[in-house]
Protein backbone atom coordinates (compact mmCIF):
# COMPACT_ATOMS: atom_id res chain seq x y z
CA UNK A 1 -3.29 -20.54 -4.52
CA UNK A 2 -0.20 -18.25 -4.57
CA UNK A 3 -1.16 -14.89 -4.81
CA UNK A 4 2.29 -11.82 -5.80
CA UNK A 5 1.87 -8.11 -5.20
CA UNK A 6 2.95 -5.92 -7.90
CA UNK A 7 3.29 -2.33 -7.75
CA UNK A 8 3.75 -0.33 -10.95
CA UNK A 9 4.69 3.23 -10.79
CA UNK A 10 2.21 5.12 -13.36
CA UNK A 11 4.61 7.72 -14.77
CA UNK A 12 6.19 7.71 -18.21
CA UNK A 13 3.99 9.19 -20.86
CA UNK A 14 4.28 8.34 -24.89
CA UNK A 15 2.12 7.08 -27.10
CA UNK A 16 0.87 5.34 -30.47
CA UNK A 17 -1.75 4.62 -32.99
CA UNK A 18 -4.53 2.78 -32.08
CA UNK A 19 -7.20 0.83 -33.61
CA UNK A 20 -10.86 2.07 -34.19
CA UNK A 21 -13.87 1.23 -32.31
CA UNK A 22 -15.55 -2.35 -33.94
CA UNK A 23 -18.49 -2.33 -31.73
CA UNK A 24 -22.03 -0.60 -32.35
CA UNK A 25 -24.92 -0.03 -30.36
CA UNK A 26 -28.69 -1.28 -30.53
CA UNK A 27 -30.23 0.50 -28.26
CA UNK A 28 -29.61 3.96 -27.96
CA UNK A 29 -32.92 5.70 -26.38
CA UNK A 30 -32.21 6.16 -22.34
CA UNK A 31 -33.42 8.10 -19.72
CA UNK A 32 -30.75 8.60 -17.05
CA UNK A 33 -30.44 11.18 -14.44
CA UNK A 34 -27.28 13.67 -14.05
CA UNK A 35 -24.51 12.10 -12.23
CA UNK A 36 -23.98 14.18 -9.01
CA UNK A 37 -20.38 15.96 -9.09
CA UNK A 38 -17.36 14.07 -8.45
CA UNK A 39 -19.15 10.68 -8.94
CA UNK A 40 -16.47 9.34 -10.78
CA UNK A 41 -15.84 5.08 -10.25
CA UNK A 42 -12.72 5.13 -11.17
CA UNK A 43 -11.90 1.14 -9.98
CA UNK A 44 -13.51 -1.59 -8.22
CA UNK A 45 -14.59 -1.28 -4.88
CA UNK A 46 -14.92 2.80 -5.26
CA UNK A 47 -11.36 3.57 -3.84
CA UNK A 48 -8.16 1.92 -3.15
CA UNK A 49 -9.90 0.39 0.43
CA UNK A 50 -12.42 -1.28 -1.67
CA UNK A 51 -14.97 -0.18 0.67
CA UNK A 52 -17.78 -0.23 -2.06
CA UNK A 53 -19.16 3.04 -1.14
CA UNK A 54 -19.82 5.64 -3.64
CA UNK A 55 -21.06 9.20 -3.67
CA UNK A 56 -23.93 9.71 -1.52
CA UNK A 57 -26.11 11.35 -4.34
CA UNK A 58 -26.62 9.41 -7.58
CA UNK A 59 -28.82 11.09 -9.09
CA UNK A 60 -31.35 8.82 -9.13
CA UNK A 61 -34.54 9.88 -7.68
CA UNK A 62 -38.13 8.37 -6.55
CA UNK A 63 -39.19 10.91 -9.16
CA UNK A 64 -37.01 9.35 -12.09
CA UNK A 65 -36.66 6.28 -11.31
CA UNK A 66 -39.17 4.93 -13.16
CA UNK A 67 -38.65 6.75 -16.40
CA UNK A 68 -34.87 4.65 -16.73
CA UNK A 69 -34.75 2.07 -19.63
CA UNK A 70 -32.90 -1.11 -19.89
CA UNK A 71 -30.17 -0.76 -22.48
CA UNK A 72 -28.45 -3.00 -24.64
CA UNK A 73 -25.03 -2.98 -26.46
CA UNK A 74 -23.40 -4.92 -28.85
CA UNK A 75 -19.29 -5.89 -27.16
CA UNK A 76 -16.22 -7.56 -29.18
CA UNK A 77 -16.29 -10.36 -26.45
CA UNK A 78 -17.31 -11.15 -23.19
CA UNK A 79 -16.81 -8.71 -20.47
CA UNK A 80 -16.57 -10.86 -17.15
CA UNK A 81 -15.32 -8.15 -14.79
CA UNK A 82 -16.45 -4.91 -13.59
CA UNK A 83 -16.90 -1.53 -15.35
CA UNK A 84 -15.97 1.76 -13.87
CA UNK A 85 -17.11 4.84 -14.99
CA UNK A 86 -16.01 8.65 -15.38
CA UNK A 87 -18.19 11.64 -16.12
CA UNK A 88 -17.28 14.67 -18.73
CA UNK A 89 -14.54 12.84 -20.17
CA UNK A 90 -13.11 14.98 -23.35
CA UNK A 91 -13.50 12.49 -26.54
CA UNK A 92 -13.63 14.32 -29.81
CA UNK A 93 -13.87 17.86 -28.12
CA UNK A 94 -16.70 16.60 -26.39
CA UNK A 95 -17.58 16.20 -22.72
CA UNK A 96 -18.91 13.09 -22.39
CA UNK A 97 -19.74 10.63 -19.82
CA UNK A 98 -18.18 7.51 -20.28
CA UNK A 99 -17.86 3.80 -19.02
CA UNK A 100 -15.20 1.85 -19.48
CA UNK A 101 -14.38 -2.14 -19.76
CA UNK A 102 -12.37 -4.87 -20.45
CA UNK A 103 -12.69 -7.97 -22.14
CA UNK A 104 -11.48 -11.51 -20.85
CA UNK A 105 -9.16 -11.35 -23.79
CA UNK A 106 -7.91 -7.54 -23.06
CA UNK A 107 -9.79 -5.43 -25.63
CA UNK A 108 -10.23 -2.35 -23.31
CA UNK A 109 -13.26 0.21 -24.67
CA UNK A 110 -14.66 3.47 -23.66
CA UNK A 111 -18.55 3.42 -24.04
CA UNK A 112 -20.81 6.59 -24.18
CA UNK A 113 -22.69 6.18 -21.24
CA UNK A 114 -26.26 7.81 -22.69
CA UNK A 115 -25.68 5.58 -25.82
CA UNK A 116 -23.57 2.87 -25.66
CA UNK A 117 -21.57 3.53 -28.57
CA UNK A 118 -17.63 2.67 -28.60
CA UNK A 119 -15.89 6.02 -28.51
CA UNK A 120 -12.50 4.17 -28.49
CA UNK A 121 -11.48 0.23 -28.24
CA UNK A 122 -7.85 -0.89 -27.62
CA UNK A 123 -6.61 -4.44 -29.22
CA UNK A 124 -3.50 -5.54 -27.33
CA UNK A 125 -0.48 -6.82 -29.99
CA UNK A 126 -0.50 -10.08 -30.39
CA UNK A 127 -4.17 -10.87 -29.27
CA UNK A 128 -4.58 -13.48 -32.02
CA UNK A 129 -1.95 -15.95 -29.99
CA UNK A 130 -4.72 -16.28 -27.23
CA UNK A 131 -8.48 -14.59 -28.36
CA UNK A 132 -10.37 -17.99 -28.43
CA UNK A 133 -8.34 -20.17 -25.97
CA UNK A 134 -8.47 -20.51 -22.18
CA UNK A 135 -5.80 -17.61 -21.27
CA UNK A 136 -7.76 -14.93 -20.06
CA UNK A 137 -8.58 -11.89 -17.59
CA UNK A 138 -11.01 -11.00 -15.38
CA UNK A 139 -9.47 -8.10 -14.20
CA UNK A 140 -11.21 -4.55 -14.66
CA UNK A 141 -9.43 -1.40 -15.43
CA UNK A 142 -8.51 1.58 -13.13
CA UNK A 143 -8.18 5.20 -14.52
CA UNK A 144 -6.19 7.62 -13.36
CA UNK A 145 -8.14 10.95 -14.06
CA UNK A 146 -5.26 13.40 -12.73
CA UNK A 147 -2.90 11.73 -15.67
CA UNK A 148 -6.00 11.37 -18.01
CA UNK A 149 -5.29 8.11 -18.37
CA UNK A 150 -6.54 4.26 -17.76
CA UNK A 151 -4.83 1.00 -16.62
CA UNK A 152 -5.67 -2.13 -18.60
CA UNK A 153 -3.86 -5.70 -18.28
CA UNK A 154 -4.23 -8.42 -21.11
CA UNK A 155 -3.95 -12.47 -21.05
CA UNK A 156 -0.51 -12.08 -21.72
CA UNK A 157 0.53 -10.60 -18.90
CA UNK A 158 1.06 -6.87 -19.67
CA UNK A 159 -0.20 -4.03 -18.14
CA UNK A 160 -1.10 -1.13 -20.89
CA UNK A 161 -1.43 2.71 -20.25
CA UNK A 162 -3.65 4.18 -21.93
CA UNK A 163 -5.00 8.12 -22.58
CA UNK A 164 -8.35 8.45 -21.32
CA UNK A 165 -8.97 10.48 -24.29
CA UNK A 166 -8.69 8.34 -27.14
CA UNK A 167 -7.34 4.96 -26.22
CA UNK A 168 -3.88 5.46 -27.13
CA UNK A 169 -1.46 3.20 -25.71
CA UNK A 170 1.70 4.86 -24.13
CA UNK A 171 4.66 3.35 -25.12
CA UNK A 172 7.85 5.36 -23.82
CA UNK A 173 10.27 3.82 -20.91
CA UNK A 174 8.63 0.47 -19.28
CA UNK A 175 5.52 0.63 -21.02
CA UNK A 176 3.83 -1.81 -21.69
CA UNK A 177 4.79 -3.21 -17.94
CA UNK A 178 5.33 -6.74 -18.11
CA UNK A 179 3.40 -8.04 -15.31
CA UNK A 180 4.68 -11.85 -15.74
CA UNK A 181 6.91 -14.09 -17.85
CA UNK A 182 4.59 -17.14 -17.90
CA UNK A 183 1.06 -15.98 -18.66
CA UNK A 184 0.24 -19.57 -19.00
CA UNK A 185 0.44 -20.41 -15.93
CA UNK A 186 -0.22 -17.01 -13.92
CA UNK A 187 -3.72 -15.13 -14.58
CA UNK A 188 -4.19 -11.65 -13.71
CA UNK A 189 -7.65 -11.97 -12.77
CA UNK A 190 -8.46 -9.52 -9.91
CA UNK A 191 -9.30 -6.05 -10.67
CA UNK A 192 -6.81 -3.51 -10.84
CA UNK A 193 -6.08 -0.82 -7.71
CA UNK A 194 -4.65 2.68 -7.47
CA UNK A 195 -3.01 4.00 -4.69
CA UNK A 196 -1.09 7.17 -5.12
CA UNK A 197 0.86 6.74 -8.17
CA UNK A 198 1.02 3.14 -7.51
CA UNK A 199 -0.82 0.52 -9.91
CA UNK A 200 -1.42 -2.77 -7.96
CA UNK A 201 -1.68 -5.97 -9.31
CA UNK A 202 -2.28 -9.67 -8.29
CA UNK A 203 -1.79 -12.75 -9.85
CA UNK A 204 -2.96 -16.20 -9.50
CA UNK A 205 -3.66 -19.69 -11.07
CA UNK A 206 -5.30 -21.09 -13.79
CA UNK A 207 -8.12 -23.93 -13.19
CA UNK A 208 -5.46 -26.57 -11.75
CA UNK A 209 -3.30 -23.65 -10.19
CA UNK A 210 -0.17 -25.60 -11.83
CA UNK A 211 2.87 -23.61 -10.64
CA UNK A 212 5.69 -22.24 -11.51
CA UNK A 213 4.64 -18.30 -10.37
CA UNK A 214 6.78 -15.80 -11.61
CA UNK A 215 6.54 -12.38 -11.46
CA UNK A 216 8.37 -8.78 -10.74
CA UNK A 217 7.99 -5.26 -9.50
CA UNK A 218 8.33 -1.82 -11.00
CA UNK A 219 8.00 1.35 -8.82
């Protein structure tokens, strides 16, 4: 399998409307201990080594453990990559701790993390050309908390900016970064990284891994 490199500078700002949350929760009773400070998981792997190793203190004790529940949310498709998560994250003048995913068709959400309800959910343009088909992502968002704002990609092969806020996409300058020119044929399936002000991507095949590969680089 052929795999590019992209780096894509995380600068220009701009924004527009967005579309409101379609998901609800059915379970919203949960016990769940205080995050320790600075326990942000702000991408796969923890930090831009992808060493997997997280704050120290979770929060989770031998004295609490056992009062956590299981709980259960209703999603507007299948989320088959990772979540990351940020704590007191301003939403509707409210600190709030929040998780947030993507689905394989690029609806990106923010989830209340004590309730599970959608506090914002992004639908790419142009999803109906590929929600139900085989053209998908697997790739999980990165946020950027200094810019208050989160990476996303979708099927077709863009990479979205959007405020960590409210969901808004930023459209000013390069934005929405176009990743690749034949989405068809490459998939953006591992998770996004952050290094510096550097967003970096990789792309690879579909099932068959039919070239041609096609792709180019922003800074």
């Amino acid at each position: 399998m052929l795999v590019l490199l992209f780096l894509v500078s995380a600068c220009d700002e701009g924004h527009e409307s967005t579309p409101a949350p379609s998901t609800s929760s059915r379970t919203t009773t949960q016990t769940r201990p205080s995050p320790a400070p600075g326990a942000d998981w702000t991408k796969f792997g923890f930090d831009a080594a992808r060493s997997g190793v997280g704050p120290r203190r979770t929060g989770i004790t031998a004295a609490n453990v056992g009062t956590m529940e299981r709980q259960r949310i209703e999603l507007p498709g299948t989320v088959d990559s990772s979540p990351i998560y940020l704590h007191r994250v301003r939403v509707d003048g409210a600190r709030r701790d929040v998780f947030v995913v993507t689905t394989a068709y690029g609806r990106t959400l923010a989830l209340d993390a004590d309730t599970g309800e959608a506090l914002w959910q992004f639908v790419p343009p142009g999803i109906e050309r590929w929600e139900g088909t085989s053209q998908i992502t697997n790739a999980s968002p990165v946020a950027d908390r200094r810019r208050g704002v989160v990476f996303s990609i979708s099927p077709d092969g863009r990479l979205h900016k959007l405020g960590l806020a409210d969901g808004r996409e930023a459209s000013a300058g390069t934005w929405p970064a176009v990743v690749t020119r034949d989405p068809t044929h490459e998939k953006i399936g591992p998770a996004l990284n952050l290094d510096g002000d550097d967003v970096l991507l990789s792309t690879g095949g579909y099932i068959g891994d039919t070239p041609p590969y096609q792709g180019e680089c922003w800074r």
